[in-house]
C-alpha atoms as a PDB file:
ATOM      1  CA  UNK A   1       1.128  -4.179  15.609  1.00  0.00           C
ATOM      2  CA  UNK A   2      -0.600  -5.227  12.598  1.00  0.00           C
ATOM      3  CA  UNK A   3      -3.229  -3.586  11.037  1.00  0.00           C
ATOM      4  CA  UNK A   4      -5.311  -3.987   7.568  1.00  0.00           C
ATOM      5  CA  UNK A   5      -7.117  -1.671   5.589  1.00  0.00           C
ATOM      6  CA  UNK A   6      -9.378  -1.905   2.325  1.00  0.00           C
ATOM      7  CA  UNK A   7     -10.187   0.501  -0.119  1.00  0.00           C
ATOM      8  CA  UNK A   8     -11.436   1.084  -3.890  1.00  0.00           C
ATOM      9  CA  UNK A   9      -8.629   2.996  -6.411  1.00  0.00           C
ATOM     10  CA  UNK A  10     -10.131   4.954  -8.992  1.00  0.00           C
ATOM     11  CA  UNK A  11      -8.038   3.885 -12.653  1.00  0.00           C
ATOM     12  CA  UNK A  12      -5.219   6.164 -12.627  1.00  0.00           C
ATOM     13  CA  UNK A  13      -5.694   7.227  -8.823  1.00  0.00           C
ATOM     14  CA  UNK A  14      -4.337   6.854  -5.771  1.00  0.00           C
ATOM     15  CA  UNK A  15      -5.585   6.072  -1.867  1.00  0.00           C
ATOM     16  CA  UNK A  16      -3.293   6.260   1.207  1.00  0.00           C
ATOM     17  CA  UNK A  17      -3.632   5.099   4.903  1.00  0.00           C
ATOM     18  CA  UNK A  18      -1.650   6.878   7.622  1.00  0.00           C
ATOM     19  CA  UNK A  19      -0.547   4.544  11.245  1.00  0.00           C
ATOM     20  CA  UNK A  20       1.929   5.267  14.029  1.00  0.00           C
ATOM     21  CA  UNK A  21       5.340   3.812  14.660  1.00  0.00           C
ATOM     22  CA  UNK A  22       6.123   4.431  18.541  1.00  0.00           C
ATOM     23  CA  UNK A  23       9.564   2.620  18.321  1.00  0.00           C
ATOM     24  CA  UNK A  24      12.310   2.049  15.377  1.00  0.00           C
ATOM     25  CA  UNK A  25      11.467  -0.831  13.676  1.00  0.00           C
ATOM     26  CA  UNK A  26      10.586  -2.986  10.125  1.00  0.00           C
ATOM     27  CA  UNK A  27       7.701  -1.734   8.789  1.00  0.00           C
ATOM     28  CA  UNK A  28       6.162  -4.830   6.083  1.00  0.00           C
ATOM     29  CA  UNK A  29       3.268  -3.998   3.587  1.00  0.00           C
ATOM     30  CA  UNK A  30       1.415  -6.955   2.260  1.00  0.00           C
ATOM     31  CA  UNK A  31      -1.350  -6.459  -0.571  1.00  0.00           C
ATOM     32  CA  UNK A  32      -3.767  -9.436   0.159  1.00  0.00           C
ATOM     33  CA  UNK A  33      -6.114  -9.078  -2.297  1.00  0.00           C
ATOM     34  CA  UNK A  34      -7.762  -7.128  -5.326  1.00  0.00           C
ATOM     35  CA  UNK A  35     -10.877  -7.932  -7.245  1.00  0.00           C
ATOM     36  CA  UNK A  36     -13.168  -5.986  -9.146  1.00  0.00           C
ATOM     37  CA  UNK A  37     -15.032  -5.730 -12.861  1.00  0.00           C
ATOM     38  CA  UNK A  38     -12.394  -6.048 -15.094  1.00  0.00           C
ATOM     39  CA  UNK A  39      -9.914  -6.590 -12.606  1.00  0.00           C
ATOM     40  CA  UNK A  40      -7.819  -9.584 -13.135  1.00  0.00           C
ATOM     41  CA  UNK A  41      -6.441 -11.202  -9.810  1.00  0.00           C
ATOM     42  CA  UNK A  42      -2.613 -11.064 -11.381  1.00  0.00           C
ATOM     43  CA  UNK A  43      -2.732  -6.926 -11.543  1.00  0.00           C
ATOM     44  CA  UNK A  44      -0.194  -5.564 -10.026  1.00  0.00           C
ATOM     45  CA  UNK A  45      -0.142  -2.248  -7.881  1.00  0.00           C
ATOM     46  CA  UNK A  46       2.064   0.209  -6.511  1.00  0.00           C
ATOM     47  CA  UNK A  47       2.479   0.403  -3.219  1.00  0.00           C
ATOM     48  CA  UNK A  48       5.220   3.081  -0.850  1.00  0.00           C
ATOM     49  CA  UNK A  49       5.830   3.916   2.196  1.00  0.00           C
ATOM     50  CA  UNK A  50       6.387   7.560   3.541  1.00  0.00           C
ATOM     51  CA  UNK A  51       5.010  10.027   5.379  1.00  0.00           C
ATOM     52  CA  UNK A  52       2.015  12.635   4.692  1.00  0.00           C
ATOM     53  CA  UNK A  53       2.264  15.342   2.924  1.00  0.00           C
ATOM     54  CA  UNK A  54      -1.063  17.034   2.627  1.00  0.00           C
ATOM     55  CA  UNK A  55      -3.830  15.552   0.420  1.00  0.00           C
ATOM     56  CA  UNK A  56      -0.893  12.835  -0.391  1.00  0.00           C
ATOM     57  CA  UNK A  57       1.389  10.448   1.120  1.00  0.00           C
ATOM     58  CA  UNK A  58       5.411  11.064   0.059  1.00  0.00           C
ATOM     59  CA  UNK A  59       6.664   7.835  -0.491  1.00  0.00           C
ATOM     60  CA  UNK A  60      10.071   7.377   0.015  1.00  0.00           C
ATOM     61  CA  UNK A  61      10.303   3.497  -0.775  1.00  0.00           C
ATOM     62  CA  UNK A  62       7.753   2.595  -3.532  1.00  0.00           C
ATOM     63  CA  UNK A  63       7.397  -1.017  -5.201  1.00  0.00           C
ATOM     64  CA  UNK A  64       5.171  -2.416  -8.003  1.00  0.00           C
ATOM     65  CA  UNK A  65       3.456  -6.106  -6.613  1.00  0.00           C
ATOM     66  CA  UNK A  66       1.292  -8.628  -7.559  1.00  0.00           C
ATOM     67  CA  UNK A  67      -0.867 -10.962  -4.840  1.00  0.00           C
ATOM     68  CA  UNK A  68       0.527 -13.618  -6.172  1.00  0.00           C
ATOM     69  CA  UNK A  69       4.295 -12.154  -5.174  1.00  0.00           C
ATOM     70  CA  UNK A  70       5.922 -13.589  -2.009  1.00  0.00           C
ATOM     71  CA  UNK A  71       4.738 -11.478   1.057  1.00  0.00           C
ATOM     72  CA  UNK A  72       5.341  -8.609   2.340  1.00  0.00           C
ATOM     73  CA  UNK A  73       5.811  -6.510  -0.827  1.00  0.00           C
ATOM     74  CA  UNK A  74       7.251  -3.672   0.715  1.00  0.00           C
ATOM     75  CA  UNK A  75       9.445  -3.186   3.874  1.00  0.00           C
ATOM     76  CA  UNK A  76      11.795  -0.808   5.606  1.00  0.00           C
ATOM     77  CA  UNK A  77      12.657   0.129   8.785  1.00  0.00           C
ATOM     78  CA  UNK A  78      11.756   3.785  10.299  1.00  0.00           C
ATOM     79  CA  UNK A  79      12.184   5.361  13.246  1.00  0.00           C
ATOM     80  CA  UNK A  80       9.388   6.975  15.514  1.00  0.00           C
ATOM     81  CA  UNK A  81       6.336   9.164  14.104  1.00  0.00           C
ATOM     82  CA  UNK A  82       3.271   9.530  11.542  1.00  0.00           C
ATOM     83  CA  UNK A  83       3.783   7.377   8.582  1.00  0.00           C
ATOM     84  CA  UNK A  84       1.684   6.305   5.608  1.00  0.00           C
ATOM     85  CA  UNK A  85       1.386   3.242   3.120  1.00  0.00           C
ATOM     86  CA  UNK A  86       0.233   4.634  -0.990  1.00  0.00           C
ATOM     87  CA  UNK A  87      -1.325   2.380  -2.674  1.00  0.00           C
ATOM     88  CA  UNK A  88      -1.608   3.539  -6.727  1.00  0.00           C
ATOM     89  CA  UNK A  89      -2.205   2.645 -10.287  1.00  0.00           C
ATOM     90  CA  UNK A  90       1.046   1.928 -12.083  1.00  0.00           C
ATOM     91  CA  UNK A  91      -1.017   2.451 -15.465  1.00  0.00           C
ATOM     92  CA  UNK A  92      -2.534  -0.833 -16.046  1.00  0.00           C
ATOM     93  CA  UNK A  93      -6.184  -0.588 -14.195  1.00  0.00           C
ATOM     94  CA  UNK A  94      -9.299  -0.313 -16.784  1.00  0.00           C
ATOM     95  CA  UNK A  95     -12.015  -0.529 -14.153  1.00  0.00           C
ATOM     96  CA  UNK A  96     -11.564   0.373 -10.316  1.00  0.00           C
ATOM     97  CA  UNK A  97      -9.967  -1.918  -7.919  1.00  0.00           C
ATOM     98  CA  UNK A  98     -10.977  -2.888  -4.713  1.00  0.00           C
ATOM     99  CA  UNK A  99      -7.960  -3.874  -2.406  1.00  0.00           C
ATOM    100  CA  UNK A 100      -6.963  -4.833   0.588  1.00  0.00           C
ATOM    101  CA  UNK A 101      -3.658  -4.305   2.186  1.00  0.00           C
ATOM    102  CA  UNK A 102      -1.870  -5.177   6.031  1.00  0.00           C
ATOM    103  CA  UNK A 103       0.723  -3.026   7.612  1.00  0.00           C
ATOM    104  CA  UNK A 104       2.735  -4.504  10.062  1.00  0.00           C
ATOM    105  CA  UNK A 105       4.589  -2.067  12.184  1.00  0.00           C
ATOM    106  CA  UNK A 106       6.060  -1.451  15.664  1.00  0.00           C
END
């Protein structure tokens, strides 16, 4: 199953986007895009993949990427359950970022 997702993160901040895996199985995050004012298309973001833990998502595998970096950025293989994808500022943001990210799971 693939699904995508788009947001805007605030300079500094954080958004998260929760799925369900039915099976074990790769889980691949690919950031396909981010614009904005101020916003050059080479930033790079965080992204991780965990599970949620109340107004946040506990990222267990967490990676800095770029568009431009060979795709998916992030990847690892879970088993069954409610899991999440963070996307954050690593520190380098000036204006917000609008994003958008696919999450390719079983």
């Amino acid at each position: 199953m693939s699904e995508s997702f788009t947001g805007t993160l605030p300079v500094g901040g954080f958004r998260f986007f929760t799925f369900n895996i039915a099976a074990n199985g790769t889980v691949n995050v690919t950031l396909n895009s981010v614009s904005g004012a101020g916003v050059p298309p080479t930033v790079q973001l965080g992204l991780g993949i965990g599970q949620p833990s109340g107004i946040d998502c506990s990222a267990t595998t967490n990676v800095t990427a770029g568009v431009t970096a060979a795709a998916p950025q992030a990847t690892g293989t879970f088993g069954p359950g409610l899991f999440c994808v963070r996307v954050y500022d690593v520190g380098n943001l000036f204006g917000p970022a609008n994003f958008n990210i696919t999450i390719a799971h079983p």
